[in-house]
Protein backbone atom coordinates (compact mmCIF):
# COMPACT_ATOMS: atom_id res chain seq x y z
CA UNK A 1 31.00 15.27 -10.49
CA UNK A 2 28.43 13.61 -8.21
CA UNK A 3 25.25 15.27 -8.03
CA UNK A 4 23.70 16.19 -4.42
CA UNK A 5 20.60 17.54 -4.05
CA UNK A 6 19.32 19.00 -0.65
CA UNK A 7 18.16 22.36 0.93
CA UNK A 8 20.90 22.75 3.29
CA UNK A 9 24.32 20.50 2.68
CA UNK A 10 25.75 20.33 6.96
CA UNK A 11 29.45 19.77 5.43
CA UNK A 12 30.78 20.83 8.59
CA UNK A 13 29.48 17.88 10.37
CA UNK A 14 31.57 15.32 7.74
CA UNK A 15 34.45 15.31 9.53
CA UNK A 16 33.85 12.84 12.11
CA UNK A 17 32.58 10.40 9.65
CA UNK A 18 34.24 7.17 8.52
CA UNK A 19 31.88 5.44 6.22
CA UNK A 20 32.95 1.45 6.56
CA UNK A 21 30.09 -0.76 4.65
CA UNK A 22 28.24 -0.35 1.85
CA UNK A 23 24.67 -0.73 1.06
CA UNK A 24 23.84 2.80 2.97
CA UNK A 25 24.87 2.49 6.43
CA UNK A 26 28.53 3.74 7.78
CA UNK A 27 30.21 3.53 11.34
CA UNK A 28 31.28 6.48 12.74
CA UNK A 29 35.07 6.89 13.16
CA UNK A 30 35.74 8.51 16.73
CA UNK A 31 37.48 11.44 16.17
CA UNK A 32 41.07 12.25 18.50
CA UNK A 33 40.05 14.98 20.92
CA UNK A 34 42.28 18.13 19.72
CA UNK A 35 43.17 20.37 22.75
CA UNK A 36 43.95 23.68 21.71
CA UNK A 37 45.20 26.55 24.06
CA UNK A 38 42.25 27.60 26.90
CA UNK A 39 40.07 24.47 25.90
CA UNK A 40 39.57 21.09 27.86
CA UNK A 41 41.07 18.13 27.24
CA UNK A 42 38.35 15.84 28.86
CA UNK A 43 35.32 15.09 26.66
CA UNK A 44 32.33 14.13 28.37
CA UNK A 45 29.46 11.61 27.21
CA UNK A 46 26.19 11.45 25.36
CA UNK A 47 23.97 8.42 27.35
CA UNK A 48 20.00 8.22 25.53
CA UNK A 49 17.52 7.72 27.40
CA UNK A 50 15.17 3.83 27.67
CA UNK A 51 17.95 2.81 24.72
CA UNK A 52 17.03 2.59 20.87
CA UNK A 53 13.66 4.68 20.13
CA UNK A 54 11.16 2.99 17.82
CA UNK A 55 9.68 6.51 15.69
CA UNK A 56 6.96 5.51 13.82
CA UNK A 57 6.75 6.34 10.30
CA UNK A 58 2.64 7.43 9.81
CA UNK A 59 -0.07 8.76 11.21
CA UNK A 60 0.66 8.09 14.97
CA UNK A 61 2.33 11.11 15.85
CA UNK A 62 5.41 12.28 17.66
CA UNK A 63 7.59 10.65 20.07
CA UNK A 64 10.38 12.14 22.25
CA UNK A 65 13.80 11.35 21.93
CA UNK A 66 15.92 12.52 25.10
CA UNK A 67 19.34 12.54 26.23
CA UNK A 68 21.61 13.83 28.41
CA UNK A 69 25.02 15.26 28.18
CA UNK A 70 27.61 15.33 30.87
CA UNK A 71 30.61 18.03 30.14
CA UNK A 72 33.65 18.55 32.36
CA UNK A 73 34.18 21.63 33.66
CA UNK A 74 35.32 24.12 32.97
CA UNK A 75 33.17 24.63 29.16
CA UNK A 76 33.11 28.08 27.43
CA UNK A 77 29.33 28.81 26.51
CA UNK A 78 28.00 28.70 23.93
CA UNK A 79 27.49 25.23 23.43
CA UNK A 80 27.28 23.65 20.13
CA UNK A 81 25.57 20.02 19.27
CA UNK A 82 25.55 18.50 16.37
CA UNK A 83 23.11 15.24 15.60
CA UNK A 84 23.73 13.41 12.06
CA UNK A 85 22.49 9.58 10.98
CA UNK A 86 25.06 7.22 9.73
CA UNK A 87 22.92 6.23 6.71
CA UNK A 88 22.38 8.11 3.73
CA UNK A 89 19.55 8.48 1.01
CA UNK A 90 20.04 7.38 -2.74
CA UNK A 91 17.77 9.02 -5.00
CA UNK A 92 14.24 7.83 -6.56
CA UNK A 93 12.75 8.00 -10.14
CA UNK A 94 14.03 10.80 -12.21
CA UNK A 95 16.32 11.73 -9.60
CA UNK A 96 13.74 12.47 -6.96
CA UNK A 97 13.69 13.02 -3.06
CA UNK A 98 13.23 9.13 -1.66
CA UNK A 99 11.55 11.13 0.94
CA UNK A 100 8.84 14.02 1.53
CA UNK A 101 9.96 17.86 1.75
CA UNK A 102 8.54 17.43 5.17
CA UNK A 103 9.51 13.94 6.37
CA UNK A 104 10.33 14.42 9.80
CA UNK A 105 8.66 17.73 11.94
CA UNK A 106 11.11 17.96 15.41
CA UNK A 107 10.94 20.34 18.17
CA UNK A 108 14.08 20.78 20.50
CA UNK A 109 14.01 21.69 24.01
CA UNK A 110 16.59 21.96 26.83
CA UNK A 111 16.98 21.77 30.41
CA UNK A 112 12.78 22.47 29.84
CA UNK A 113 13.81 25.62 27.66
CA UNK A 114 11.56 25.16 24.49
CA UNK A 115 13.53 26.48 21.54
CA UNK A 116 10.29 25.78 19.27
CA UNK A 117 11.01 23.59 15.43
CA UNK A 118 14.18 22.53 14.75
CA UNK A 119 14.88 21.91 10.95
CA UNK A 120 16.12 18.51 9.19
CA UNK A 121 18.32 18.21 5.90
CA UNK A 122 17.63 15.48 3.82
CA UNK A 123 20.19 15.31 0.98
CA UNK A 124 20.39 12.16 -1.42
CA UNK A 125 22.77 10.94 -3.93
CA UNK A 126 22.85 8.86 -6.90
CA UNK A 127 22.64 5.29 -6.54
CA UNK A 128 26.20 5.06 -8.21
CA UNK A 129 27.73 7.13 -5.68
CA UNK A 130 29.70 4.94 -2.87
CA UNK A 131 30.35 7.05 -0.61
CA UNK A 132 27.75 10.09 0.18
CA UNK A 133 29.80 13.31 1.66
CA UNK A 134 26.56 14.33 3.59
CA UNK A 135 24.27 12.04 5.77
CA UNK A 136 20.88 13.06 7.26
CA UNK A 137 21.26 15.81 10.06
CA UNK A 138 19.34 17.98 12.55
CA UNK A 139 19.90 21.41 13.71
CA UNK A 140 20.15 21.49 17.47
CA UNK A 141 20.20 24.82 19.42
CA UNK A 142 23.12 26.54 20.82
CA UNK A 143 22.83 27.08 24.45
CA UNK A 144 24.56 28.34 27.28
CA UNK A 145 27.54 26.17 29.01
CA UNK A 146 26.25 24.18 31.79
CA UNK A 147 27.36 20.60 33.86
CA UNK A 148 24.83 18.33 32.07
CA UNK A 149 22.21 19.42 29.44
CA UNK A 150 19.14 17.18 28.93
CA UNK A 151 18.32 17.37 25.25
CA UNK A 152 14.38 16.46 24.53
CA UNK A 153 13.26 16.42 20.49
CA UNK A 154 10.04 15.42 19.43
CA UNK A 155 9.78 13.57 16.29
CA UNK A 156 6.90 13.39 14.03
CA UNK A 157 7.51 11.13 10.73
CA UNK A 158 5.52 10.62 8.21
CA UNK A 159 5.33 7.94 5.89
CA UNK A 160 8.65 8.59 3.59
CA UNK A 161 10.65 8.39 6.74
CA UNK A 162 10.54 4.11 7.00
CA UNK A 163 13.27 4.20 4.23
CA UNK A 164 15.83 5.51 6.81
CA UNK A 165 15.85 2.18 8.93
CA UNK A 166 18.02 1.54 11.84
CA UNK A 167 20.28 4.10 11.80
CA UNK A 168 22.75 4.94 14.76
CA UNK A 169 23.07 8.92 15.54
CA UNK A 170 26.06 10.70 16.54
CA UNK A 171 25.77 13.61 18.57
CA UNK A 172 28.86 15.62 19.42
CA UNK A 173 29.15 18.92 21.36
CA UNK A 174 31.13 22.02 20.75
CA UNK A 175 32.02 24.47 22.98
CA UNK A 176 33.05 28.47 22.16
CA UNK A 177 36.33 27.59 20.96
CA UNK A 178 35.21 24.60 18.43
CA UNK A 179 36.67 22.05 20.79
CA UNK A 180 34.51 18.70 21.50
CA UNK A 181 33.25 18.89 24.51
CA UNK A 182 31.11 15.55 24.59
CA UNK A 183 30.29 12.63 22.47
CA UNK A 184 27.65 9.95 22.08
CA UNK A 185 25.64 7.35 19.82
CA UNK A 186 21.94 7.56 20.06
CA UNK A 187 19.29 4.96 18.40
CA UNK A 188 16.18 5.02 15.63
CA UNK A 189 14.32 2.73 14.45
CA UNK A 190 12.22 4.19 11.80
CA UNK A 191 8.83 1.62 11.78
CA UNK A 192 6.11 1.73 9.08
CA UNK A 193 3.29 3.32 11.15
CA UNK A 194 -0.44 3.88 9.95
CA UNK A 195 -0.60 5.78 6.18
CA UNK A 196 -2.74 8.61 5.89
CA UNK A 197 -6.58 8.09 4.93
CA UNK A 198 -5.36 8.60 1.41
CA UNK A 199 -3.47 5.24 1.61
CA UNK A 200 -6.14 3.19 3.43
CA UNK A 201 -8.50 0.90 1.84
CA UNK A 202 -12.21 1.00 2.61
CA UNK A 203 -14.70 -2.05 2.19
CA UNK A 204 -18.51 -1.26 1.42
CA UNK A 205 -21.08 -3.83 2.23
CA UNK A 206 -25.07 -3.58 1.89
CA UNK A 207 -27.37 -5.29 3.98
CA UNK A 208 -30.53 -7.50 3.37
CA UNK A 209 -32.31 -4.19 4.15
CA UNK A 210 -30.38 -2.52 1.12
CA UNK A 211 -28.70 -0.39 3.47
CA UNK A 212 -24.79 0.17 2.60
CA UNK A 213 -22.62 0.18 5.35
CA UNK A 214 -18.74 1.75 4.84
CA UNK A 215 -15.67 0.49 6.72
CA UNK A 216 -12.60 2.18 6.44
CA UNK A 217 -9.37 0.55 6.92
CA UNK A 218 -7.25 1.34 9.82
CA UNK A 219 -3.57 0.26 8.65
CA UNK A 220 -3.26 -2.12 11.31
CA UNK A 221 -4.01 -6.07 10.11
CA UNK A 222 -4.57 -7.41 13.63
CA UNK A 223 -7.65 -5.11 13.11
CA UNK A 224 -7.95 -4.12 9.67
CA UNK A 225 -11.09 -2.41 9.91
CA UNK A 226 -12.89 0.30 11.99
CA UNK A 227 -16.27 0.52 13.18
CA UNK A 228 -18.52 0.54 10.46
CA UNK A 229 -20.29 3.94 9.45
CA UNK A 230 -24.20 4.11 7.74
CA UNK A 231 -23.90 5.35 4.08
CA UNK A 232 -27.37 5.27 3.16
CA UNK A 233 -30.38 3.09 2.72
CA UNK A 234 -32.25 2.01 -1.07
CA UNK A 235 -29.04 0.42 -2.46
CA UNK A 236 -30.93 -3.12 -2.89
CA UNK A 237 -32.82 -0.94 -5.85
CA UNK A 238 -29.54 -2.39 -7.62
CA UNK A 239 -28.55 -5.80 -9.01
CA UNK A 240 -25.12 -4.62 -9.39
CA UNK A 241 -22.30 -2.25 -7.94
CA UNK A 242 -18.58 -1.85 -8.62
CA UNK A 243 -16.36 0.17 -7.82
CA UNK A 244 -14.46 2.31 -10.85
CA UNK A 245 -11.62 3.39 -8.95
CA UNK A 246 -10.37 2.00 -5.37
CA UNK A 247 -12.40 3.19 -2.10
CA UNK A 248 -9.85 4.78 0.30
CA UNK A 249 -10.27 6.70 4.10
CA UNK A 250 -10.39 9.90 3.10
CA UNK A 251 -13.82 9.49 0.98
CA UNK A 252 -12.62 8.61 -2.35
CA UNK A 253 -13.20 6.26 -5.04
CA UNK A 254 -16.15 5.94 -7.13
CA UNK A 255 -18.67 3.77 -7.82
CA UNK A 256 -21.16 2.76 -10.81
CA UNK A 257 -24.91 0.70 -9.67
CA UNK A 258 -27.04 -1.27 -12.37
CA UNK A 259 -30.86 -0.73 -10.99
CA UNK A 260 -33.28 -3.75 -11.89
CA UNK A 261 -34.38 -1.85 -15.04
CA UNK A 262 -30.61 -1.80 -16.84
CA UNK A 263 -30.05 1.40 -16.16
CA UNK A 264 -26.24 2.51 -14.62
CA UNK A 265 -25.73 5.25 -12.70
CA UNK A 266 -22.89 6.45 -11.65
CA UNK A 267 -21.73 8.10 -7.79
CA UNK A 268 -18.75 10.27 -8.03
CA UNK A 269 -16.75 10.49 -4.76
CA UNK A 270 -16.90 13.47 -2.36
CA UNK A 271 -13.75 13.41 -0.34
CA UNK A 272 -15.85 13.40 2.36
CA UNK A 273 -16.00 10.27 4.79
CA UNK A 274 -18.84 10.99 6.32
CA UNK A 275 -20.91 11.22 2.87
CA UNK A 276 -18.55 9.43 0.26
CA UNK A 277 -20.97 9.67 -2.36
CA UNK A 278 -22.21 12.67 -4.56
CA UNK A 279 -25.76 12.15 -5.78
CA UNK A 280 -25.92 9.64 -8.52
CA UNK A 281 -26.08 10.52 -12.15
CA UNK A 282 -27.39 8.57 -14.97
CA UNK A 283 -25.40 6.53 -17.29
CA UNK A 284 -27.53 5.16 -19.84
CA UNK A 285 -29.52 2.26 -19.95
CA UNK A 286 -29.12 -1.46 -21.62
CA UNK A 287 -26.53 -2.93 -19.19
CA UNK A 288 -28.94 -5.80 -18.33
CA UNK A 289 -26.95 -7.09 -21.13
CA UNK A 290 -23.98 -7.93 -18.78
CA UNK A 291 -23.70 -10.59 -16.12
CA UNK A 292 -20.55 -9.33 -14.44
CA UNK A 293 -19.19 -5.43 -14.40
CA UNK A 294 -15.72 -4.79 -13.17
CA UNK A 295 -14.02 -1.80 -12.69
CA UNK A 296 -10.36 -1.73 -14.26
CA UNK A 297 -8.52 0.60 -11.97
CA UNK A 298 -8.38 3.49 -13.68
CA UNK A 299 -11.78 4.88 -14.71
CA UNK A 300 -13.20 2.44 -17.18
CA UNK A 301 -15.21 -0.66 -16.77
CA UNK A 302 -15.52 -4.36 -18.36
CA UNK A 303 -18.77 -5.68 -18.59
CA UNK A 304 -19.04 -9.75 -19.18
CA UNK A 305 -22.64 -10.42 -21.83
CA UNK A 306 -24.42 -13.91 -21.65
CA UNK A 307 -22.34 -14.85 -24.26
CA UNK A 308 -18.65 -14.65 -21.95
CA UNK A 309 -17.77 -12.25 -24.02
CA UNK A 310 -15.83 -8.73 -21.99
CA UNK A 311 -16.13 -5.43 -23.11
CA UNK A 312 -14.37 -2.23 -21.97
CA UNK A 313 -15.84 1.00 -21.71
CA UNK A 314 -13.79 4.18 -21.22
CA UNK A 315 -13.42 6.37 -18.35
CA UNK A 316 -12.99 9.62 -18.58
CA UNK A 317 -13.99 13.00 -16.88
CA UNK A 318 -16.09 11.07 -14.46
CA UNK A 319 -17.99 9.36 -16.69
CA UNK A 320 -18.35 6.04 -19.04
CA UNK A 321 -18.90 6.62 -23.12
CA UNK A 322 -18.51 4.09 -26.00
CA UNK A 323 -17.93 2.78 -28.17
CA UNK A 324 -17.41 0.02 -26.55
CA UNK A 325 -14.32 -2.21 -26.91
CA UNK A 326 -13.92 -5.44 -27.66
CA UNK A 327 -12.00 -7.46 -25.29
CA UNK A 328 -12.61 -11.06 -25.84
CA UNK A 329 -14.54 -14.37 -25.01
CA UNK A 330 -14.05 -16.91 -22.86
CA UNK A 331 -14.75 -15.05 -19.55
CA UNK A 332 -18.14 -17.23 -18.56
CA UNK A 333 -15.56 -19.66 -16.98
CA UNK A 334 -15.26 -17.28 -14.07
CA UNK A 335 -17.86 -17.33 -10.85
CA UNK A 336 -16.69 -14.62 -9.21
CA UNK A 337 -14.76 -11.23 -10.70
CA UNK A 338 -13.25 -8.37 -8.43
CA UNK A 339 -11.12 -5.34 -8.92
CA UNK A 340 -7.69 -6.17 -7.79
CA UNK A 341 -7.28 -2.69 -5.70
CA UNK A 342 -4.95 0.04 -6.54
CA UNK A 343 -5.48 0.44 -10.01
CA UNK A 344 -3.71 -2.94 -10.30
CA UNK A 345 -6.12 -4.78 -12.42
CA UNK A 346 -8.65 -7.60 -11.88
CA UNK A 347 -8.78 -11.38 -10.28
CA UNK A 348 -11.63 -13.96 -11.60
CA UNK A 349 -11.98 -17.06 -9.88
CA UNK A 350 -13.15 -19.81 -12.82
CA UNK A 351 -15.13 -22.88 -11.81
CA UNK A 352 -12.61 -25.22 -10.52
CA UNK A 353 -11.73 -22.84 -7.13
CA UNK A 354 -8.55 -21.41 -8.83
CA UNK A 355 -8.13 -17.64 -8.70
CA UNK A 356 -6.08 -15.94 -11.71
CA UNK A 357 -4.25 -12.16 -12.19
CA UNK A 358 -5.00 -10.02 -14.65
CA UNK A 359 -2.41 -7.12 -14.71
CA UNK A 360 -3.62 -4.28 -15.91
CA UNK A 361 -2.24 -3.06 -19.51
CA UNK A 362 -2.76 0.45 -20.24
CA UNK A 363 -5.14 2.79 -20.82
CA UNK A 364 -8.13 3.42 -23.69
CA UNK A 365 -7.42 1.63 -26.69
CA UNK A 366 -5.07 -0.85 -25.43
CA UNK A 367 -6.22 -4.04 -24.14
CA UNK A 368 -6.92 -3.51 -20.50
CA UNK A 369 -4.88 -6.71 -19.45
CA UNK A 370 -1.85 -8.77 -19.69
CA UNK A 371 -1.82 -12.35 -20.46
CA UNK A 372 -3.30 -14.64 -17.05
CA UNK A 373 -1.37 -15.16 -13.94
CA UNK A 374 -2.10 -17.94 -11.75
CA UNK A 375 -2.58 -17.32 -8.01
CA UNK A 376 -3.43 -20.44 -6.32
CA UNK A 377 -7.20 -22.77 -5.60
CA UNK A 378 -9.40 -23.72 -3.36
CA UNK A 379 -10.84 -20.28 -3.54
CA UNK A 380 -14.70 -21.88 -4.15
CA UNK A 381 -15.05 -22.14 -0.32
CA UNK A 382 -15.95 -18.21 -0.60
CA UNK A 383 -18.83 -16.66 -1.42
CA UNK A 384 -17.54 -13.80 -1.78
CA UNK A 385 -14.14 -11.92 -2.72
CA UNK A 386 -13.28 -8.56 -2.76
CA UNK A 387 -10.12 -6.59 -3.92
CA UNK A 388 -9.37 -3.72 -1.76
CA UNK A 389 -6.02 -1.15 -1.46
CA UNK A 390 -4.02 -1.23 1.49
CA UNK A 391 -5.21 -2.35 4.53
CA UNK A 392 -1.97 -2.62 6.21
CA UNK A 393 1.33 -1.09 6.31
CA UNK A 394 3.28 -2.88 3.06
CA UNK A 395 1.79 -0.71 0.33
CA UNK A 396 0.30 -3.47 -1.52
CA UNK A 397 -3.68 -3.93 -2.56
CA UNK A 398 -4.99 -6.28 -0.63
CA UNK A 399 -8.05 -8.78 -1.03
CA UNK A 400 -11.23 -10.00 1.56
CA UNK A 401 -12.63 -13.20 1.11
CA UNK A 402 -16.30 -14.27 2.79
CA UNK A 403 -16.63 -18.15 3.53
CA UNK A 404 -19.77 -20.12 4.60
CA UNK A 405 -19.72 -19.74 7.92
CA UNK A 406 -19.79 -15.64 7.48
CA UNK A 407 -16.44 -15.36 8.37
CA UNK A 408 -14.25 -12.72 6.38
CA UNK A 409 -10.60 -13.31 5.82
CA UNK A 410 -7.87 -10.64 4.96
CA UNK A 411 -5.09 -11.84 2.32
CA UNK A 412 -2.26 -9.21 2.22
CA UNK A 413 -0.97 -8.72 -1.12
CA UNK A 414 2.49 -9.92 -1.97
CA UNK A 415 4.88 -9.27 -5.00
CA UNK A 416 5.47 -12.16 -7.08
CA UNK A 417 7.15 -12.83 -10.46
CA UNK A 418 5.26 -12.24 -13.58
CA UNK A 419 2.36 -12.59 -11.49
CA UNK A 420 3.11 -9.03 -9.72
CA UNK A 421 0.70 -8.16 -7.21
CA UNK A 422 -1.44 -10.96 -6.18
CA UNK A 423 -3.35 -12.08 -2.87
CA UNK A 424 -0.92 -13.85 -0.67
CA UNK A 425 -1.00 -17.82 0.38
CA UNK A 426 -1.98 -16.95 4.16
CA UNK A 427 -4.79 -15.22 5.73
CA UNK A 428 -6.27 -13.71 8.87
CA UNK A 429 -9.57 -13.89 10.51
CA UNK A 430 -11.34 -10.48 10.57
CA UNK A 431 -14.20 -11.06 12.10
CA UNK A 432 -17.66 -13.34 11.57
CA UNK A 433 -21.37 -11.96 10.63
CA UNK A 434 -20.81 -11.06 7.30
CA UNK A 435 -23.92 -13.39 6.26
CA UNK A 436 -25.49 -10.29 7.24
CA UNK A 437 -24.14 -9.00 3.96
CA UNK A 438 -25.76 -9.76 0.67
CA UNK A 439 -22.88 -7.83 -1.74
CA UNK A 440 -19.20 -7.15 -0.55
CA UNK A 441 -16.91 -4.37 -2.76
């Protein structure tokens, strides 16, 4: 027996459904108009207002869907609407919601009578099932009979809800008797809008002055970055900072600093934007040793010695302890080393320009990365490159590169074979100044 999962299952709306494609989608059969003794036999229409409606899936807020229906007379009150997508949701990991518990928040209203939240049911199906029983609905108000009723719902999405796509709606009304009274296809579009803070990289940058400036990502590439906000002042007392763990919106991700005596500290993260960092606490001592720290993604840090030779060192309860691990030699062919973002590993550019992917293995023992991946050259024209998470709307780490001129350029990360998640082959101007800048992470 198929499995179905969901809060409420709407199995009375099924009936006017005729699901003709695969791959999610359905058309909706039009149903004959039964007339039944003291009912109408007209049916009147469902016509949306402006056309298709682009809801944003993020942080943008709600948008208003409206529509009005036109009955012919002579409708018993109460009248009945129902509103149901012609897609359906297949199930995640471990049979799990492909969307949140609250995806979409609505509010109905009509004829400018506020009926206050109306609730959505969000049932999904295994992948193996062809043909879903129950799509996506919304519970519309009854209300009394009337010539034409303007219908106005507010829809707030977050970011679960881009999965639904393009879907057509059918909304049919019901009058007192169960006969339909009116018909009509409405249009979504369901767009990736701006992820929370918790989904947004942030870039750090200190000064010639030693003062570290933060700027948080915005979700939108055309301007990936907002205006810059003061962290602090001292940080040129270090030679050396990396982050442990990816810097995001909201004020997390944290951060280990080398002073000029080979001492690390490390700066656990607040949560807070405004003050990211919790007062620094001391590591140990000795890591003038290293020429090169990078943070693995999940904690721990590799540290490159004169020699080209990478350690690890554990992370663990927001902290760094040995012994130390072994990773290997060779690494003194690499100029520049970064963090890929997102707990995805690390990138080293080697002497000749070309940048390479390390995917990250596992955690403490394991070896921290997967055999090399090669991403592309030419990367010496930077003097500077910087993994970062998201910074747009494609849920992939992403990666800022400073050239000569003091011109930063944003490389969205793309999915590639074997190579997995790597900077992509075009980029986009941010913005120039960032000479200013003496360390980018």
């Amino acid at each position: 027996m198929a499995r179905v999962r969901t809060a409420v299952v709407a199995a009375a709306l099924v009936a006017a459904l005729a699901p003709v494609t695969l791959g999610g989608t359905a058309a909706f059969a039009a149903p004959a108009t039964a007339v039944a003794a003291g009912t109408v036999a007209e049916v009147g229409t469902v016509v949306q207002e402006g056309g298709r409606l682009t809801v944003p899936a993020g942080e943008e807020g709600a948008v208003t869907l409206r529509f009005t229906a036109s009955l012919p007379a002579g409708v018993k009150g109460p009248v009945t609407a129902s509103f149901e997508l012609n897609t359906w949701l297949t199930e995640g990991e471990a049979g799990s919601s492909p969307v949140s518990e609250d995806v979409i928040r609505s509010t109905c209203s009509v004829n400018g009578v506020s009926y206050g939240e109306c609730a959505w049911h969000m049932p999904y199906f295994p992948p193996e099932l062809p043909d879903p029983p129950v799509r996506p609905s919304l519970d519309l108000p009854s209300v009394p009979a009337a010539e034409t009723l303007t219908y106005a719902v507010t829809l707030d999405a977050d970011r679960t809800a881009a999965v639904l796509g393009h879907p057509d709606v059918l909304v049919e009304l019901t009058d007192s008797t169960g006969a339909t009274v009116a018909r009509g296809t409405l249009g979504l579009d369901f767009a990736p809008g701006t992820p929370p803070a918790n989904q947004r990289g942030t870039l750090h940058a200190r000064d010639r002055d030693g003062v570290l400036w933060r700027y948080e990502g915005t979700g939108d590439v055309s301007r990936p970055f907002a205006t810059r906000k003061r962290v602090g002042g001292g940080w040129n007392a270090y030679t050396a900072v990396t982050p442990l763990t990816s810097a995001t919106a909201d004020g997390r991700g944290d951060l280990v600093a080398r002073d000029k005596a080979g001492v690390l500290w490390y700066y656990a993260a607040t949560g807070e934007p405004s003050a990211p960092f919790a007062p620094r606490k001391r590591v140990g001592g000795g890591w003038n040793t290293y020429t090169a720290l990078v943070g693995v993604g999940d904690g721990s840090l590799v540290a490159r010695d004169r020699d080209g030779v990478l350690w690890r060192y554990k992370g663990e309860h927001n902290t760094l302890y040995g012994p130390r691990q072994r990773v290997g030699g060779g690494w003194n062919t690499y100029t520049a080393l970064t963090m890929s973002g997102a707990h995805d590993g690390a990138l080293g550019r080697d002497k000749d320009g070309v940048l390479w992917k390390y995917n990250r293995w596992g955690l403490y023992p394991s070896p921290p990365f997967q055999q090399r991946q090669r991403v592309g050259g030419g990367w010496n024209a930077y003097t500077a490159i910087a993994g970062t998470a998201e910074l747009g709307r494609d849920d992939r780490p992403d990666l800022v590169a400073r050239d000569r001129d003091g011109k930063l350029w944003l490389y969205q990360g793309v999915s590639k074979p074997l190579s997995g998640l790597v900077p992509g082959s075009s980029r986009s101007l941010v913005g120039g100044g960032w000479n200013t800048y003496d360390l980018i992470f």
